[in-house]
Structures are given as C-alpha cells and as structure tokens.
Protein backbone atom coordinates (compact mmCIF):
# COMPACT_ATOMS: atom_id res chain seq x y z
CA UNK A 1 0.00 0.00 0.00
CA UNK A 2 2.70 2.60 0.58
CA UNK A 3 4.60 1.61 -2.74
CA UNK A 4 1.43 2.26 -4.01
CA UNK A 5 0.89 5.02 -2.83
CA UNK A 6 4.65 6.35 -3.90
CA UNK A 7 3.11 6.12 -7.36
CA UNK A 8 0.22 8.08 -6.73
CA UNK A 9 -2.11 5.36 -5.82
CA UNK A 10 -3.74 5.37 -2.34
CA UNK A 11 -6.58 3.93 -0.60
CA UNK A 12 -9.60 4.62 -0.76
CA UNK A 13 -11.37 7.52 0.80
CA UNK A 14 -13.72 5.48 2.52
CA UNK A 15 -13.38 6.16 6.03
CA UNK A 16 -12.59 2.80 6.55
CA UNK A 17 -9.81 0.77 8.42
CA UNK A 18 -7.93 -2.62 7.76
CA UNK A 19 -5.39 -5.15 9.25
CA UNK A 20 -2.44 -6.32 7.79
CA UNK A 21 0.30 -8.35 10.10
CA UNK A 22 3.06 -6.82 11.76
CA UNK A 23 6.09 -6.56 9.73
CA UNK A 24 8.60 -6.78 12.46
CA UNK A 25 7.99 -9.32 15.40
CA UNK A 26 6.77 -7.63 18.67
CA UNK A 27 6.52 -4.18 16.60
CA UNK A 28 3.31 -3.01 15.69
CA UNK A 29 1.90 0.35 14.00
CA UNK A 30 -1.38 2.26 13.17
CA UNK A 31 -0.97 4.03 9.88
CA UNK A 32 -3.32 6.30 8.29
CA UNK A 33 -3.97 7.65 4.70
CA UNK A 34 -6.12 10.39 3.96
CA UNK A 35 -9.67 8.72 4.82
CA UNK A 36 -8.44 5.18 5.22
CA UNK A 37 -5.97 3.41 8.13
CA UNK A 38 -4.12 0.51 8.53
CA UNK A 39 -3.62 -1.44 11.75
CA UNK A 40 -0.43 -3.68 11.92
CA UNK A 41 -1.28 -5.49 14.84
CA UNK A 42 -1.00 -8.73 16.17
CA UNK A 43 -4.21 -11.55 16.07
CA UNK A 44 -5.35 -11.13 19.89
CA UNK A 45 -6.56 -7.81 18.48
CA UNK A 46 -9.98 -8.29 17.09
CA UNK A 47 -11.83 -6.60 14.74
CA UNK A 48 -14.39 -5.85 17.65
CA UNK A 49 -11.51 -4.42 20.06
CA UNK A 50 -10.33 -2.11 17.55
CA UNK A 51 -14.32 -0.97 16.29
CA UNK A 52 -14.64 -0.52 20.22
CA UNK A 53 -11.80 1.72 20.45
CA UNK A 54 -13.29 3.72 18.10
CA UNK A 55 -11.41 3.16 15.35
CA UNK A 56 -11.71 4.53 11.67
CA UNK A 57 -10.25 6.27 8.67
CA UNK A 58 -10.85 9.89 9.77
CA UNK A 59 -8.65 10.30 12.77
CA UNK A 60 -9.81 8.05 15.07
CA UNK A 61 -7.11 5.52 14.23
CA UNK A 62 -4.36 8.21 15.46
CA UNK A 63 -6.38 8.64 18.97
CA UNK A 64 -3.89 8.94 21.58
CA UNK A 65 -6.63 6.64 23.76
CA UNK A 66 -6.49 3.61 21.44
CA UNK A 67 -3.19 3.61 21.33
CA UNK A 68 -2.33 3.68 24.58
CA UNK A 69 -5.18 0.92 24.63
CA UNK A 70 -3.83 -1.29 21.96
CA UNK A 71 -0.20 -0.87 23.68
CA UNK A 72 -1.48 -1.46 27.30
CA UNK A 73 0.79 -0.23 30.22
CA UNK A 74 4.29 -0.96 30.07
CA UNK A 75 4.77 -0.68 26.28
CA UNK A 76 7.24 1.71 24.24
CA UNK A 77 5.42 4.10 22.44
CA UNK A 78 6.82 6.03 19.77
CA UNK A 79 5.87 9.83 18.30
CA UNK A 80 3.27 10.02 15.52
CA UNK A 81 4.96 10.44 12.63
CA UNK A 82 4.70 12.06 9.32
CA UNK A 83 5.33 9.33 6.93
CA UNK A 84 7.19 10.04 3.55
CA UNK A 85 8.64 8.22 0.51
CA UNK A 86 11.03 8.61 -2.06
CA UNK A 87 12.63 6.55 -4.46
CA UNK A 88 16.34 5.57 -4.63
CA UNK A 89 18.29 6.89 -7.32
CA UNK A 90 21.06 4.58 -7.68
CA UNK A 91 24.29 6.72 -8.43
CA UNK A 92 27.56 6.27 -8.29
CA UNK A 93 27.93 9.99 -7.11
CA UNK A 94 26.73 9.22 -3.67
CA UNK A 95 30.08 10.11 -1.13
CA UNK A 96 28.49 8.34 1.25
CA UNK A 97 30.30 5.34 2.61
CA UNK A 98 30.16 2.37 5.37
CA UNK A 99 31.01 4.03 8.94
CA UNK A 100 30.67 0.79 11.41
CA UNK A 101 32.42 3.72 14.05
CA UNK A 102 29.34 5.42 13.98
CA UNK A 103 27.40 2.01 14.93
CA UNK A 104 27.23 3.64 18.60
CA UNK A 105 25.74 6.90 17.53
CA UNK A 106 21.39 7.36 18.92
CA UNK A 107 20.50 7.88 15.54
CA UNK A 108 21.86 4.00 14.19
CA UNK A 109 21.09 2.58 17.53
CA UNK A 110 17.58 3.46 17.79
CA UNK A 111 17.77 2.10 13.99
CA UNK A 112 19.05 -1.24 15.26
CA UNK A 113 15.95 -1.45 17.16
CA UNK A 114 13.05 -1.18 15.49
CA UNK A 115 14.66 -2.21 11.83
CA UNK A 116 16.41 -5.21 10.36
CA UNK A 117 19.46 -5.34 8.31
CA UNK A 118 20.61 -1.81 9.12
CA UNK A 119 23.72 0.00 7.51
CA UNK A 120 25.34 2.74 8.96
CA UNK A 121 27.04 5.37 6.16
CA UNK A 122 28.53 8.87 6.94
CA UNK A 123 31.25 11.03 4.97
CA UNK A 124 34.80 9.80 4.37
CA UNK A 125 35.87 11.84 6.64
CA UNK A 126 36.17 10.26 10.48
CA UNK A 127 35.75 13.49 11.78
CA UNK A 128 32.72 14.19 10.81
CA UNK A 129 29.51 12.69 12.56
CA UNK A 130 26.94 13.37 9.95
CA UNK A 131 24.99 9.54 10.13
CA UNK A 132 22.68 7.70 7.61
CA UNK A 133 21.21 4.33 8.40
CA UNK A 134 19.33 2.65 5.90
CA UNK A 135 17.29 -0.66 6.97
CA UNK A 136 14.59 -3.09 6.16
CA UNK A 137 11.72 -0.81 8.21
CA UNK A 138 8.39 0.16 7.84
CA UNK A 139 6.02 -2.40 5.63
CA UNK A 140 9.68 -4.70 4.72
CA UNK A 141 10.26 -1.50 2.87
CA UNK A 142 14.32 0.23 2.61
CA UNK A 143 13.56 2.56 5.51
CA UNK A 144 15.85 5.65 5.62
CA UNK A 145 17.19 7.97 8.92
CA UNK A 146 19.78 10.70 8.95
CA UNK A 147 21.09 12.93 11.58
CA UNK A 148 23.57 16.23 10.45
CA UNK A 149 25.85 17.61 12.47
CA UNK A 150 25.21 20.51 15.12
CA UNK A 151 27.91 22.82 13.53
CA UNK A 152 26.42 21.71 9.65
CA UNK A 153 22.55 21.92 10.01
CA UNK A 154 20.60 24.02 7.47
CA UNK A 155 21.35 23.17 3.76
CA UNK A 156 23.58 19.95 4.38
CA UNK A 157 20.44 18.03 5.72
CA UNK A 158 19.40 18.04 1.87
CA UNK A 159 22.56 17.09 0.45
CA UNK A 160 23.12 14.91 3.03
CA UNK A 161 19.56 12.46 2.20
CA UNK A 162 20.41 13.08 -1.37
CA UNK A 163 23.76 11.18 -0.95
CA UNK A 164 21.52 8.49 0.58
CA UNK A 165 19.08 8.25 -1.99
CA UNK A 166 22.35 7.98 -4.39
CA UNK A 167 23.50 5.13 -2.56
CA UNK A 168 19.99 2.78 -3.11
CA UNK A 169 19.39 1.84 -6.11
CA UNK A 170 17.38 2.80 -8.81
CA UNK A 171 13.65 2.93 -8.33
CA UNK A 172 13.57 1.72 -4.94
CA UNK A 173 10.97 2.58 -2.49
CA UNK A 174 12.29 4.50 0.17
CA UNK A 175 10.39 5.35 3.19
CA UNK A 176 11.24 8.30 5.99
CA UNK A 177 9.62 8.79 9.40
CA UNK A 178 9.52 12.41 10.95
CA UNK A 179 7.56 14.10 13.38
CA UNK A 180 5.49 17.20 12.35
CA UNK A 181 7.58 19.49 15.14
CA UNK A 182 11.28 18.60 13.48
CA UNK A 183 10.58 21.08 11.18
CA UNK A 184 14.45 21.02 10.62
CA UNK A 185 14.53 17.24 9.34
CA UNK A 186 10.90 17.73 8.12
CA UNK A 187 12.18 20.28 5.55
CA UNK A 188 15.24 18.85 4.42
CA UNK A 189 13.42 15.67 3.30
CA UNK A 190 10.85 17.97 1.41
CA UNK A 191 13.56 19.33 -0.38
CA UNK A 192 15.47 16.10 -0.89
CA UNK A 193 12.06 14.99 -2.58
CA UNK A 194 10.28 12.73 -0.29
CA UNK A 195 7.07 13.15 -0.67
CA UNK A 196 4.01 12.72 2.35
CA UNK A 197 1.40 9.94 2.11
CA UNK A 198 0.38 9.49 5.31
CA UNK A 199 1.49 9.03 9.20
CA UNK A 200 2.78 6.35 11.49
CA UNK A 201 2.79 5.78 15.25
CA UNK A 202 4.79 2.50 16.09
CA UNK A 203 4.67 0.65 19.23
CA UNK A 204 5.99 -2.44 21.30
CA UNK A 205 4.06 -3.88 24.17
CA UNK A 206 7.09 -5.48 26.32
CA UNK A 207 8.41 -1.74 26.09
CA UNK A 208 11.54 -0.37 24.02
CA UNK A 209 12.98 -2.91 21.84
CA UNK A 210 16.64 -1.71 22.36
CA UNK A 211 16.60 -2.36 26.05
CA UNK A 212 15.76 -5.91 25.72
C-alpha cells in the first residue's frame, strides 16, 4: 500500500480501516492515509476491540486513547509520525560510505531497534559525525534515517539524504519517518524529494525494543 501510494495510488477515501500483520515481530503500527488506516497489529486484536476503540479512517485511528489501549501499560510508544517516501536513485555519485564507528551513535542505535538489516554510512571523513542508516523498516520497505551535524545543520540536511538516496538503487521505495515538530529534518526531506502519504505511530508492548 505505501509503494502504491509512492506512485500516486492510495486507498480509498472510505473512512474505513484494515489489518495487515506486523512486519517486524513484537513491533506493531497504526498508519493512516487520507480517509483510510491501517492497523499492523497482532491476532489477539480483534476486529471488535479495535471498532470498540473507536477506530476509523478519519482520525480516530491516530487517537492517543487507542493507542495507549492497543499498547497497554508498560509498552514503548513512539511519536506520531509524518510518513514520507522517495525513491532511490542509484548513483555512483553518492560520497556516502560504510562508517561501522558510527554504529554507537542514537541515531543508528535506535535504527538497530526497530529495523532489520541496518547499515550505517557517513562522509569519508572520520571526523565528521553526519549519520545515515538505511534498513529493512516500515512495511519490509528500505527505511531511511539521517542525523547532520550541530555545527552543519541548514542546507547539508538536503545534500546529506540526497547522498543516501544515491546510494539505493534505482527505483527503490524508500520510506522516511519524521515528526510534524522537526521542522528542521521535516524540511530537508521535502527538499530532498520525499514526498508525504500518510502518518505512522509504532509501538511495542514489552516496552523499548533496544533495552531488551
């Protein structure tokens, strides 16, 4: 559905909800379309629990109550999320290269816990900190992050996702995460040329998965 909707084709307008299966083990997500949401959730959620809740395509999905519901008490919550895609570009101009020193860094860590298969890229230089992870995220799809440095913000967040798009190849889906109040990282992947289709809120039940 979110490839999909990378091409321009989205869900209905229906008001309506659905369930797919979670695409990580122990992680699941509400995501919502204009008019239409998605619950990846596991099967002891019913159709009647989630109708209960008050869930539909028109907000109601994203209500802070049936989360919190769905979660239950000692579960990891994350921020609702904008939810963007691009596609990968596939050049060999990308200066972007494999940084395992920056494995350590919040940005690749919280990565490592809520993706699979996650690679950690920054400049050639080892001074500089600027970190891109790219991993098997949201929906199985090639799930992009980035932090900039303090002292480079501004214009290098855009050059800086555009040297990750470079590195995945040609056509690929690429999917981004940001909440609506990091205007900062919120712009640069606007001008990058991710796109919005929808939002995201993920959570984990048995609390944050990189504390286990």
């Amino acid at each position: 559905m979110i490839a999909s909707a990378a091409d321009g084709r989205f869900p209905p307008v229906d008001g309506g909800w659905q369930r797919v299966p979670p695409w990580r083990p122990g992680l699941e997500a509400v995501v919502a379309f204009t008019g239409h949401a998605v619950f990846a959730v596991s099967p002891d959620v019913t159709d009647a629990d989630l109708s209960r809740l008050g869930a539909d395509g028109f907000g109601g999905a994203h209500d802070p109550r049936l989360v919190s519901a769905l979660a239950g008490q000692d579960a990891w919550i994350d921020v609702l999320d904008v939810l963007l895609v691009a596609r990968g570009r596939g050049s060999r101009l990308s200066d972007l290269v494999r940084r395992p020193d920056l494995a350590r860094h919040p940005r690749a860590l919280h990565a490592a816990a809520i993706r699979d298969d996650v690679e950690v890229l920054g400049r050639p230089d080892p001074a500089r900190s600027a970190v891109v992870t790219l991993g098997r995220g949201v929906g199985g799809l090639c799930e992009l992050s980035f932090e900039t440095e303090l002292d480079h913000r501004g214009g290098s967040g855009v050059a800086l996702i555009e040297a990750a798009l470079a590195a995945v190849p040609q056509d690929r889906v690429v999917v981004a995460a940001a909440a609506p109040g990091n205007a900062a990282s919120l712009r640069a992947l606007l001008g990058a040329g991710f796109a919005p289709v929808g939002s995201i809120q993920l959570f984990c039940r048995d609390g944050y998965p990189g504390t286990r």
